[in-house]
C-alpha atoms as a PDB file:
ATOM      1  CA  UNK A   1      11.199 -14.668  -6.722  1.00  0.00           C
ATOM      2  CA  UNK A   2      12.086 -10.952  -5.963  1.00  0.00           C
ATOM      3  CA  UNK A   3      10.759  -9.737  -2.111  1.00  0.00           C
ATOM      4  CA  UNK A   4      11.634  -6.919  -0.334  1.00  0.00           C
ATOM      5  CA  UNK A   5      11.127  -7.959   3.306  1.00  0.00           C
ATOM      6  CA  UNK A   6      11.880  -4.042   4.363  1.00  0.00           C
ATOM      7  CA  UNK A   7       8.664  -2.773   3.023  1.00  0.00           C
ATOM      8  CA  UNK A   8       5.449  -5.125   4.060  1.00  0.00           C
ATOM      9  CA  UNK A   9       2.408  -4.062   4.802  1.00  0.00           C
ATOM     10  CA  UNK A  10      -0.013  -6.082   6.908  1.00  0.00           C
ATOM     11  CA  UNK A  11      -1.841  -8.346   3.963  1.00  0.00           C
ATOM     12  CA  UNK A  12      -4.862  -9.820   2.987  1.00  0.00           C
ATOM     13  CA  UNK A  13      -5.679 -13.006   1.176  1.00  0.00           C
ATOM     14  CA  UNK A  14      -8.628 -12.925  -0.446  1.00  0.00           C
ATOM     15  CA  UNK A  15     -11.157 -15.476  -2.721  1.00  0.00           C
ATOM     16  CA  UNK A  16     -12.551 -13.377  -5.597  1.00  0.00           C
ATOM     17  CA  UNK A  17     -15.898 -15.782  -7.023  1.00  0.00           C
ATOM     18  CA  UNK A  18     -17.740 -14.434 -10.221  1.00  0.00           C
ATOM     19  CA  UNK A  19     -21.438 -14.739  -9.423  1.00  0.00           C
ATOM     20  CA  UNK A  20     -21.932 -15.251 -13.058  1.00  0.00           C
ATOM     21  CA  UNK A  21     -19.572 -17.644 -14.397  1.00  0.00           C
ATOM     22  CA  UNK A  22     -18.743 -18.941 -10.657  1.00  0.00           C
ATOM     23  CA  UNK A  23     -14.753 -18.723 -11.732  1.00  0.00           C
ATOM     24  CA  UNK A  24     -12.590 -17.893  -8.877  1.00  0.00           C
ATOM     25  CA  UNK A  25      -9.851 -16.437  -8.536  1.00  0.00           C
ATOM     26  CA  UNK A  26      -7.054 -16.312  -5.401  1.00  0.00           C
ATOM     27  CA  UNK A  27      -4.884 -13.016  -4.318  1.00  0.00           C
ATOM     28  CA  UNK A  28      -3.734 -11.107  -1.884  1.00  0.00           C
ATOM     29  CA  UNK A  29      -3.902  -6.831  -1.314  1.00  0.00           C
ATOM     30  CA  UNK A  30      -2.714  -4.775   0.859  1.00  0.00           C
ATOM     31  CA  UNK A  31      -5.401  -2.141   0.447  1.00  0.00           C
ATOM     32  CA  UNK A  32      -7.236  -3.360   3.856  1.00  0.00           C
ATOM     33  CA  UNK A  33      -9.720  -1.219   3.640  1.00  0.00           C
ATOM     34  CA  UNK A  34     -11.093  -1.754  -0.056  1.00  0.00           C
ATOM     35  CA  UNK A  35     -11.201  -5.573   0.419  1.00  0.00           C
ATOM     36  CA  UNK A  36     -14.894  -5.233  -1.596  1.00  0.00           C
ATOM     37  CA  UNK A  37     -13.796  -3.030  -4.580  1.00  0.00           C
ATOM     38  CA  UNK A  38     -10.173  -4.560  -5.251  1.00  0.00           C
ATOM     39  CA  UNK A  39     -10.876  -6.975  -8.297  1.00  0.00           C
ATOM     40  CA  UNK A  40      -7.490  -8.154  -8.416  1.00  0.00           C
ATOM     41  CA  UNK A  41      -4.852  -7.866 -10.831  1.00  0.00           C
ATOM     42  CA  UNK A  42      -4.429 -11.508 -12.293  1.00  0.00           C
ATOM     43  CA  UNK A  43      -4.018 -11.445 -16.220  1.00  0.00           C
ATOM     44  CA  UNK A  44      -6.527 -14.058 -17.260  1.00  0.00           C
ATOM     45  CA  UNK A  45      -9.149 -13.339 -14.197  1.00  0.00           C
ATOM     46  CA  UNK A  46      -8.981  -8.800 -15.442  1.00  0.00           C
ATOM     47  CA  UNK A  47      -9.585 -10.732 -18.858  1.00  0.00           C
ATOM     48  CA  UNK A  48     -12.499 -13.053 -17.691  1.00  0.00           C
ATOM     49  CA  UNK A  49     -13.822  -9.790 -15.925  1.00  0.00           C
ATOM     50  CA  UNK A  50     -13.290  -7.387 -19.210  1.00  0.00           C
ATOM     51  CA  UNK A  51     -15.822 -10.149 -21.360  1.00  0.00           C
ATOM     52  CA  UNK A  52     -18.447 -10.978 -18.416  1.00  0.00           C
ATOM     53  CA  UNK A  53     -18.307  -8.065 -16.243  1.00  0.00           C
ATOM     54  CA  UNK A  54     -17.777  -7.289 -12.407  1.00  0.00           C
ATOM     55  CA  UNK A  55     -20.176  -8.929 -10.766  1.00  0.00           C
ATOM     56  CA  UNK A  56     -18.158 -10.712  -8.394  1.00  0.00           C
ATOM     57  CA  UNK A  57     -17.982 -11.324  -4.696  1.00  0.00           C
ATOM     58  CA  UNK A  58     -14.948 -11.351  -1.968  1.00  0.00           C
ATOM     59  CA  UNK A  59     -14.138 -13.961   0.570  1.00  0.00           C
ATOM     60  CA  UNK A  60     -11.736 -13.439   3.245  1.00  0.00           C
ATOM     61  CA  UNK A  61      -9.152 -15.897   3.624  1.00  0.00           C
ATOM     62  CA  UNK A  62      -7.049 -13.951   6.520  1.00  0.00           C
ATOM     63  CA  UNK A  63      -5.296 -10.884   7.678  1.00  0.00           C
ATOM     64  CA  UNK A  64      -1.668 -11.436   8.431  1.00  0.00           C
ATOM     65  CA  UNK A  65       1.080  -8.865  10.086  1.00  0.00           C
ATOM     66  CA  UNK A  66       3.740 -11.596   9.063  1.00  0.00           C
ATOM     67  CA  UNK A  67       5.005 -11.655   5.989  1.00  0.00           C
ATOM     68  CA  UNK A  68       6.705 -15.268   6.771  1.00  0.00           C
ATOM     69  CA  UNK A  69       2.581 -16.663   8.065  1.00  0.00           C
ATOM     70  CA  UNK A  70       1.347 -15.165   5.328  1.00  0.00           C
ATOM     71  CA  UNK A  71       3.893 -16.683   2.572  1.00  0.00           C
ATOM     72  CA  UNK A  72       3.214 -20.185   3.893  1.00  0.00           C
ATOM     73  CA  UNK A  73      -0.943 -19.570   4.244  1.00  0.00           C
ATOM     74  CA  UNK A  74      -1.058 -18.392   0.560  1.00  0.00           C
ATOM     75  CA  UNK A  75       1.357 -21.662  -0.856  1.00  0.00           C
ATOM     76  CA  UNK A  76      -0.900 -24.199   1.307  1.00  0.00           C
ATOM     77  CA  UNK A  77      -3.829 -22.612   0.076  1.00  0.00           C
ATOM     78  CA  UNK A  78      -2.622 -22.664  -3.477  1.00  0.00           C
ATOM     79  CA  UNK A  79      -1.939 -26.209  -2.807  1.00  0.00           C
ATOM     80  CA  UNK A  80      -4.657 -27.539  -1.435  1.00  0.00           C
ATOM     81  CA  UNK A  81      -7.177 -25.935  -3.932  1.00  0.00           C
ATOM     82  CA  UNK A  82      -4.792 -26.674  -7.225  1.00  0.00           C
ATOM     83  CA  UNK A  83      -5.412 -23.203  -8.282  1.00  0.00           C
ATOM     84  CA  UNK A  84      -3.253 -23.618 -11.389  1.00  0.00           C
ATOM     85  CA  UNK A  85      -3.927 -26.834 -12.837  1.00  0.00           C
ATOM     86  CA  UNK A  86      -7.901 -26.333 -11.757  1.00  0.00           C
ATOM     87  CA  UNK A  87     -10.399 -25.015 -14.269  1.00  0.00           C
ATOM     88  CA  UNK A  88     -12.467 -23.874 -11.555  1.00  0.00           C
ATOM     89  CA  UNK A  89      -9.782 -21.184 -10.858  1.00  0.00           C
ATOM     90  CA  UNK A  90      -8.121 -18.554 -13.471  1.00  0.00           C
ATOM     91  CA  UNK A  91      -4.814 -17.967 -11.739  1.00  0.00           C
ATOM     92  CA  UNK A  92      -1.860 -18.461 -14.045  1.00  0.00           C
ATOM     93  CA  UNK A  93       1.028 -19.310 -10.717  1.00  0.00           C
ATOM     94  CA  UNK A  94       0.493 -20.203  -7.131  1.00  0.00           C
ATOM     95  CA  UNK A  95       0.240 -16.947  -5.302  1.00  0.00           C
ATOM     96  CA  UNK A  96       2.507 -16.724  -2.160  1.00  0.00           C
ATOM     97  CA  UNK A  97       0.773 -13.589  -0.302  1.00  0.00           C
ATOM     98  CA  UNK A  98       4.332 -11.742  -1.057  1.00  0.00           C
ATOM     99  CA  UNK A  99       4.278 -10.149  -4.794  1.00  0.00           C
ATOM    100  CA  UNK A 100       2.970 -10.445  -8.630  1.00  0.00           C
ATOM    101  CA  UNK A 101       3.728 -12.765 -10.789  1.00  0.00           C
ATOM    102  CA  UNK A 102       7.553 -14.420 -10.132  1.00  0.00           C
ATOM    103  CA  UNK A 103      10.654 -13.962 -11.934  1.00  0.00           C
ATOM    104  CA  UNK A 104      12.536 -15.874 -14.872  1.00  0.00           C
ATOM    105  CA  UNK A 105      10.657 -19.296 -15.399  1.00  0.00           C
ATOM    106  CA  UNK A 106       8.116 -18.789 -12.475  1.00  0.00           C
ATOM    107  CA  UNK A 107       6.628 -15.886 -15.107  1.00  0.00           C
ATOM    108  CA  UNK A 108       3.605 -17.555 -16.560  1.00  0.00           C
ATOM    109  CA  UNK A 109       5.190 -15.248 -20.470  1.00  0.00           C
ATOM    110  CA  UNK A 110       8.571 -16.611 -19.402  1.00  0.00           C
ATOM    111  CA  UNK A 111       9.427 -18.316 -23.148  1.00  0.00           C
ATOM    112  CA  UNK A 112       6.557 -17.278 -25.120  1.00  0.00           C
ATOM    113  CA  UNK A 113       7.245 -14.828 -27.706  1.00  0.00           C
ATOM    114  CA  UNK A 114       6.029 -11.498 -27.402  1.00  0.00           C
ATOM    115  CA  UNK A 115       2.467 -10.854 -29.325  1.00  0.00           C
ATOM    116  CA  UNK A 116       3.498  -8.122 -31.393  1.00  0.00           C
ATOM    117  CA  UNK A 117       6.772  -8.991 -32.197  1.00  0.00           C
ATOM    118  CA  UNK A 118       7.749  -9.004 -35.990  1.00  0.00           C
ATOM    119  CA  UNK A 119       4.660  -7.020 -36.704  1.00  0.00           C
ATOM    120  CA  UNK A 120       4.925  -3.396 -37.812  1.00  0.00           C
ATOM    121  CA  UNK A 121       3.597  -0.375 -35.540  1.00  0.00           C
ATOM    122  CA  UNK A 122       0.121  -0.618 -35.825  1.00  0.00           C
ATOM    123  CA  UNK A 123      -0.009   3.350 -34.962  1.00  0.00           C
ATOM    124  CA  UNK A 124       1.498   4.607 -37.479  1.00  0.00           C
ATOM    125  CA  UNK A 125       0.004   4.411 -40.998  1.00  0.00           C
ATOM    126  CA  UNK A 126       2.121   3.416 -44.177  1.00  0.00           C
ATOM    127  CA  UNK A 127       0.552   6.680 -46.020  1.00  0.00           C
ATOM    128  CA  UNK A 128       1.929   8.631 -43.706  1.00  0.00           C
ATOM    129  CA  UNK A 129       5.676   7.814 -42.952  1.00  0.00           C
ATOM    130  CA  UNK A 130       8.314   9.661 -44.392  1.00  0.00           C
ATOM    131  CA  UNK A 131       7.934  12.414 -46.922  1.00  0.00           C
ATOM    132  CA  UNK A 132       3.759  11.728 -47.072  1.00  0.00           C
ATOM    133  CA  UNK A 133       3.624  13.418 -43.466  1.00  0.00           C
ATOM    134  CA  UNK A 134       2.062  16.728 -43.548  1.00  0.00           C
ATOM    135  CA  UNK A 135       4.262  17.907 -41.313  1.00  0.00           C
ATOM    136  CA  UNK A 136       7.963  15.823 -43.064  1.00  0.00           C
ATOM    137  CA  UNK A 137      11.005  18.315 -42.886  1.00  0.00           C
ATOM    138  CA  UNK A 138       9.068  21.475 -40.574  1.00  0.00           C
ATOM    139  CA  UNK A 139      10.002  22.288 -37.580  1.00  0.00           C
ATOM    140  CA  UNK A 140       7.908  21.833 -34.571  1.00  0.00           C
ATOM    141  CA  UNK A 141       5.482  24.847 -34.152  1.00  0.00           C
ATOM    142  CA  UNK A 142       6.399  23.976 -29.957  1.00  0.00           C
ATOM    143  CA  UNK A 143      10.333  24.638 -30.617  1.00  0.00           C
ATOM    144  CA  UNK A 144      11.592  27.384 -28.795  1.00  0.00           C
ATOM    145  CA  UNK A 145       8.534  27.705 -26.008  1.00  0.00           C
ATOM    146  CA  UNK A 146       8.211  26.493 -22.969  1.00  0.00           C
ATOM    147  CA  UNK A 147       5.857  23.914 -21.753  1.00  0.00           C
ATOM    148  CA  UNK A 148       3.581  25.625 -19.721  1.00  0.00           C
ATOM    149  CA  UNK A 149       1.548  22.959 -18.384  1.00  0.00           C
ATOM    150  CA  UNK A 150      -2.009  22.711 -17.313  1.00  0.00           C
ATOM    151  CA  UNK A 151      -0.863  23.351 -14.115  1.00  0.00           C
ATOM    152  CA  UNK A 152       1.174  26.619 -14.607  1.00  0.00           C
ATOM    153  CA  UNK A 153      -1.659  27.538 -16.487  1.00  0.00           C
ATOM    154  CA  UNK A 154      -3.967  27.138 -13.745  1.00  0.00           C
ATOM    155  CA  UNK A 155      -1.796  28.430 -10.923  1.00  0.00           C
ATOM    156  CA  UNK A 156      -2.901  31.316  -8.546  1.00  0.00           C
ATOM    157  CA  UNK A 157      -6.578  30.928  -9.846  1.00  0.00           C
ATOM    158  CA  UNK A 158      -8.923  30.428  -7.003  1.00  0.00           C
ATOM    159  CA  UNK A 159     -10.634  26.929  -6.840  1.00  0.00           C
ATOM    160  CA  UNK A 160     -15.152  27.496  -7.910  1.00  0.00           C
ATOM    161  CA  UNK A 161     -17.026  27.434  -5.291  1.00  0.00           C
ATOM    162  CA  UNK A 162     -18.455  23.805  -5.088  1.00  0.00           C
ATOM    163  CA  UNK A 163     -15.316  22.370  -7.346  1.00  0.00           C
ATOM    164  CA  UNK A 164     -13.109  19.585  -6.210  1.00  0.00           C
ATOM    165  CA  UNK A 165     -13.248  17.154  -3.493  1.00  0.00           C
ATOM    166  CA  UNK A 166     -13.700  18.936  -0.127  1.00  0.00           C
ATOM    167  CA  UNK A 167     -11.209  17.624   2.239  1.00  0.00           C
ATOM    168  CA  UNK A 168     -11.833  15.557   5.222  1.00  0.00           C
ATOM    169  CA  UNK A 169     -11.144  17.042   8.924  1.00  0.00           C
ATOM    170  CA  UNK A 170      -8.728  15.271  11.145  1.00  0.00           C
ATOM    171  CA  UNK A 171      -8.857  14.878  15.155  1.00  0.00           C
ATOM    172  CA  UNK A 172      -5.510  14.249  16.413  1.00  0.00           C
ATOM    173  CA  UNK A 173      -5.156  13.733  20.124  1.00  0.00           C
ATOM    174  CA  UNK A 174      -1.613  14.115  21.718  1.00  0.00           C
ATOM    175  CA  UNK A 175      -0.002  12.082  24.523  1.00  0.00           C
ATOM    176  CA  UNK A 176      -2.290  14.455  27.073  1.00  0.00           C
ATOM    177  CA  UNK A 177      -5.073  14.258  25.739  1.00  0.00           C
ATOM    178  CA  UNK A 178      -5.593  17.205  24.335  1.00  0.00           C
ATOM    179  CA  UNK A 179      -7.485  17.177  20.840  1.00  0.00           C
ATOM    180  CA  UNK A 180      -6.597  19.261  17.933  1.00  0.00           C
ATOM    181  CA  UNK A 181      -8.765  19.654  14.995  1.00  0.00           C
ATOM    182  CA  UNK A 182      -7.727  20.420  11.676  1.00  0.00           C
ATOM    183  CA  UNK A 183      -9.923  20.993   8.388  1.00  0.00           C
ATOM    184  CA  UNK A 184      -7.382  18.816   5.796  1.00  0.00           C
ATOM    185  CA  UNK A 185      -4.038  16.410   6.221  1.00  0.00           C
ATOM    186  CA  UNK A 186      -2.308  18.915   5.193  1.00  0.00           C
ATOM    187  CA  UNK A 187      -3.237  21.804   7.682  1.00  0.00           C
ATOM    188  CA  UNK A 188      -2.530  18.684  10.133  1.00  0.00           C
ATOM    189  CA  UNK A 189       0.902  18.211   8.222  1.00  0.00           C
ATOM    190  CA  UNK A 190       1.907  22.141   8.823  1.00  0.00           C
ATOM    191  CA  UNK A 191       1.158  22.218  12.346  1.00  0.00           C
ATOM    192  CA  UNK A 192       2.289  19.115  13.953  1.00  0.00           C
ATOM    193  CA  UNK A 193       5.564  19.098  11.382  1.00  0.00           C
ATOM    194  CA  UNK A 194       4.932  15.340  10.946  1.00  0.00           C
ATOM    195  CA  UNK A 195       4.552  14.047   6.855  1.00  0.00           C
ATOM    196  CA  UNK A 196       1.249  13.818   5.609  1.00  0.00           C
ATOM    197  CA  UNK A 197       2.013  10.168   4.485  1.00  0.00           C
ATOM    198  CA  UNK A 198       2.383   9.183   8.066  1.00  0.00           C
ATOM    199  CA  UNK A 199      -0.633  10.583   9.336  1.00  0.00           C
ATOM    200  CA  UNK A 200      -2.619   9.115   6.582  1.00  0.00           C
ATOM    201  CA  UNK A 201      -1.289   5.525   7.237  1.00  0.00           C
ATOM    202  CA  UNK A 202      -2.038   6.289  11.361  1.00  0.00           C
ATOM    203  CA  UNK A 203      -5.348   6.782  10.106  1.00  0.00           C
ATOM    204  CA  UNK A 204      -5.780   3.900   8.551  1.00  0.00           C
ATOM    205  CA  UNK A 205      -4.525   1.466  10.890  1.00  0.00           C
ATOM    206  CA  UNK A 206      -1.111   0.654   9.289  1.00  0.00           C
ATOM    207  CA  UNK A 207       1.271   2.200  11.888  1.00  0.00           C
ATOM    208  CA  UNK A 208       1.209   3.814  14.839  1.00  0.00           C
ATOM    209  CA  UNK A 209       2.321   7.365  16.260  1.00  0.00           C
ATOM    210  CA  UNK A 210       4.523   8.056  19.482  1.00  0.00           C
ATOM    211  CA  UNK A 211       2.918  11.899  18.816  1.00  0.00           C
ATOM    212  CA  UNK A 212      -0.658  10.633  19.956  1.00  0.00           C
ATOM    213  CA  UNK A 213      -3.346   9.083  18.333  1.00  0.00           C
ATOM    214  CA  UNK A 214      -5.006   9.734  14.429  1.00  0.00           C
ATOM    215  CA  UNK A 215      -8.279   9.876  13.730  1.00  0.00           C
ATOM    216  CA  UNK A 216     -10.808  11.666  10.837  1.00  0.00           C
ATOM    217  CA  UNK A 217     -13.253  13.622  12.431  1.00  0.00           C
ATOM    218  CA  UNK A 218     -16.059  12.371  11.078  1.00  0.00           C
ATOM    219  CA  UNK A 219     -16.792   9.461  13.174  1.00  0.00           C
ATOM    220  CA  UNK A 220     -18.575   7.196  10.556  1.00  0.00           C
ATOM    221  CA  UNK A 221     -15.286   7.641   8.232  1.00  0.00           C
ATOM    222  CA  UNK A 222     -12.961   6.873  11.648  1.00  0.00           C
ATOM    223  CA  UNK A 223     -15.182   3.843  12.308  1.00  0.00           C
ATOM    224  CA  UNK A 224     -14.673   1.948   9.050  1.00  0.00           C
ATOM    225  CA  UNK A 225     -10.597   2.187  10.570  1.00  0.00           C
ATOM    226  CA  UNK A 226     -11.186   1.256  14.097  1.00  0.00           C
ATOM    227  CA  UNK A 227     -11.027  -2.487  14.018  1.00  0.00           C
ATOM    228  CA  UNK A 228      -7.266  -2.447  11.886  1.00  0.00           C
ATOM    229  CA  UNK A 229      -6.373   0.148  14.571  1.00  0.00           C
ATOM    230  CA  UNK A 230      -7.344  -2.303  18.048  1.00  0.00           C
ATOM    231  CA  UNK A 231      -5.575  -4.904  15.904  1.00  0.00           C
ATOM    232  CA  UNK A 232      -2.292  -2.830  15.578  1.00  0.00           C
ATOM    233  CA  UNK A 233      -2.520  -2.171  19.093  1.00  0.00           C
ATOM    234  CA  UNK A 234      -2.952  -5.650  20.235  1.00  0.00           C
ATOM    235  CA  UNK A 235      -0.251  -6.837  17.775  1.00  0.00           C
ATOM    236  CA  UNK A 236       2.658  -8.606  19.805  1.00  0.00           C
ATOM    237  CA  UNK A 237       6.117  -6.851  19.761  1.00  0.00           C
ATOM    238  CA  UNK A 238       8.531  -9.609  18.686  1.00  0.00           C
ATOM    239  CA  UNK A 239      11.570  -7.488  19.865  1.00  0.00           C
ATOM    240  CA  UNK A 240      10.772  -8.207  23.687  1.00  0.00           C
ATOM    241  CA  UNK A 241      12.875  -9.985  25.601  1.00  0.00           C
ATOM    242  CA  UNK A 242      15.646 -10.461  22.758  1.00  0.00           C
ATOM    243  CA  UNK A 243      18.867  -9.233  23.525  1.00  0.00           C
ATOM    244  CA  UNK A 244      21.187  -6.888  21.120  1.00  0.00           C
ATOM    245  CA  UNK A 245      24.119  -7.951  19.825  1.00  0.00           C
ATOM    246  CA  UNK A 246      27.483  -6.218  20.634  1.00  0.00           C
ATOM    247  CA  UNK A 247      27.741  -4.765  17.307  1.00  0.00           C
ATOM    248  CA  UNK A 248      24.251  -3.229  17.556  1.00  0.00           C
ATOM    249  CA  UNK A 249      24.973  -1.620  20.971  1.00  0.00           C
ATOM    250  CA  UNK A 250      28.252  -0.376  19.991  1.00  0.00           C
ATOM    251  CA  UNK A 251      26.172   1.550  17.380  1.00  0.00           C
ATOM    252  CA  UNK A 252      23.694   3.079  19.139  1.00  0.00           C
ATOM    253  CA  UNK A 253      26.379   4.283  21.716  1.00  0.00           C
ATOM    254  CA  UNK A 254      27.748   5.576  18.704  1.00  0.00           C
ATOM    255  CA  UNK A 255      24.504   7.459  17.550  1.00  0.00           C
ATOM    256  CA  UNK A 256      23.862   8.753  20.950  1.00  0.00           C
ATOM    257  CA  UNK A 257      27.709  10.125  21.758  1.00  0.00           C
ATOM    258  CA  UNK A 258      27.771  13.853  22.309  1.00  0.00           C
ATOM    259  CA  UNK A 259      24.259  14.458  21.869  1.00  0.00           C
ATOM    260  CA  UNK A 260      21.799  16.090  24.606  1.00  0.00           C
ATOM    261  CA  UNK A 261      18.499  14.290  25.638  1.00  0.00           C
ATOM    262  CA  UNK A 262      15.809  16.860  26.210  1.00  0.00           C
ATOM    263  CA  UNK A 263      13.589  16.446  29.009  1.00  0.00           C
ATOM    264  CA  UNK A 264      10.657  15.536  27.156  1.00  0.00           C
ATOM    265  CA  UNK A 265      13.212  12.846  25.212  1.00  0.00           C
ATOM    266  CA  UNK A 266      14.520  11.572  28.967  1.00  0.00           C
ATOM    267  CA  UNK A 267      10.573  11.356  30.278  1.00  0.00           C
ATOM    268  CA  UNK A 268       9.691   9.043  26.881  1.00  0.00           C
ATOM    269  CA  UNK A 269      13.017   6.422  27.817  1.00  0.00           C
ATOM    270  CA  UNK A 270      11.767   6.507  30.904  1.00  0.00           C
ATOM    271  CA  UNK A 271       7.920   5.552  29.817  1.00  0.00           C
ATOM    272  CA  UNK A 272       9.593   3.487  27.724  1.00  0.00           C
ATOM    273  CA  UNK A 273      11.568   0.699  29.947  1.00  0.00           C
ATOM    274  CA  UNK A 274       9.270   1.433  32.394  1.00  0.00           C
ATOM    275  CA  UNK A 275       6.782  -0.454  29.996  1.00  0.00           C
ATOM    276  CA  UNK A 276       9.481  -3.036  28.954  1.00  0.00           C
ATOM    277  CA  UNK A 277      10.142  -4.276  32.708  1.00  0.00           C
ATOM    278  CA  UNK A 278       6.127  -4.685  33.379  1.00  0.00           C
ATOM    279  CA  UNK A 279       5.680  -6.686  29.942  1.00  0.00           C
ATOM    280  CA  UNK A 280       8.560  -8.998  30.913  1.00  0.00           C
ATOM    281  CA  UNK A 281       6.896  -9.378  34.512  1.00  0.00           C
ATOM    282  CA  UNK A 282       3.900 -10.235  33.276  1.00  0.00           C
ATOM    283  CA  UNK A 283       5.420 -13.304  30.850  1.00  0.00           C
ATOM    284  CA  UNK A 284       6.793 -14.552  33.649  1.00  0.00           C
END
């Protein structure tokens, strides 16, 4: 079972019940805030969906920041409700909160032949293969052009008035308090030199910015984000109070060697263990 502990995002495990055929289905996304509109991705519950439609309705099992709580809260689940084995359920493996479907045997095709194999290419017609094509032994009408691209072909015209999805404003405010607004991301992007990506995922309540605080200006759009962002805030820093090991402090001496802390840098530390000492106080 292949897991890349480096990139987790906080997770949701979610009940999926058909209000027609009252099938359920188990899983787990990491799109927090389309818990509603993610069907799920499950091979025979897209199937059951495809022949009876989406009327369905979400349950909430949890929200978990720990990849290692939510592993062991999906298996119990999985477990205790025999999601496999039960008809009442259309998942094909246990889920464990962590990825798809597992590798080598744990793949519910692992040993099955593949449904098309030993059958011809069902695209391509026996009447015209070979010499019967129209087009057998001429050359491409395309060699010797360049693709141009729907793009290309588009570039430098000015978007119609009314076309396209107008962008959303964003209200950043820095450590001061000051608020900037800016009409898209990417105006936001260009002036603050800080990747669009980031900001978007600040936004949403999946990380947080030493620059200030992201929000959409629009307050009802910022509100649907508010409770993921308190949570984020309120999430406990496992690093305090654990100590570095040689090795590690040897490297960030390394790191740091020769190089000139600017006063706003020096203020930050200073913030910084500032905050540490009162946090340890206060566990004591």
């Amino acid at each position: 079972m292949q897991f890349n502990a480096s990139v987790w995002y906080p997770t949701a495990l979610l009940v999926k019940t058909h209000n027609v055929t009252g099938k359920k289905y188990f899983c787990k996304t990491t799109k927090l805030d389309k818990l509603d509109t993610y069907t799920g991705s499950g091979l025979a519950w897209k199937s059951h969906l495809k022949q009876f439609g989406k009327d369905i309705s979400t349950g909430v099992v949890g929200v978990y920041y720990d990849s290692q709580r939510c592993l062991e809260a999906a298996l119990k689940y999985s477990k205790e409700w025999n999601i496999v084995e039960s008809d009442e359920w259309l998942n094909l493996i246990d889920e464990n909160g962590l990825d798809g479907a597992g590798a080598g045997v744990l793949h519910p095709m692992y040993g099955k032949p593949h449904p098309d194999k030993g059958s011809k290419r069902p695209h391509i017609s026996a009447k015209l293969m070979g010499a019967l094509n129209p087009n057998f032994g001429k050359p491409s009408k395309l060699r010797g052009r360049k693709n141009l691209g729907a793009s290309l072909a588009l570039k430098g015209r000015k978007r119609p008035e009314g076309g396209g999805k107008p962008s959303k404003q964003v209200l950043f405010t820095d450590k001061n308090g000051i608020e900037h607004l800016y009409n898209s991301i990417s105006d936001a992007e260009k002036a603050q030199n800080i990747n669009r990506s980031t900001i978007r995922k600040c936004m949403h309540g999946k990380c947080l910015s030493r620059a200030g605080d992201w929000n959409y200006a629009d307050k009802e759009v910022a509100k649907q984000y508010l409770q993921l962002k308190v949570i984020l805030k309120n999430k406990p820093n496992h690093n305090i109070g654990r100590k570095a090991s040689d090795e590690a402090k040897a490297k960030m001496s390394a790191s740091r060697s020769g190089r000139k802390q600017s006063d706003e840098e020096r203020k930050m530390r200073s913030e910084a263990i500032t905050k540490w000492h009162k946090s340890r106080k206060e566990q004591v």
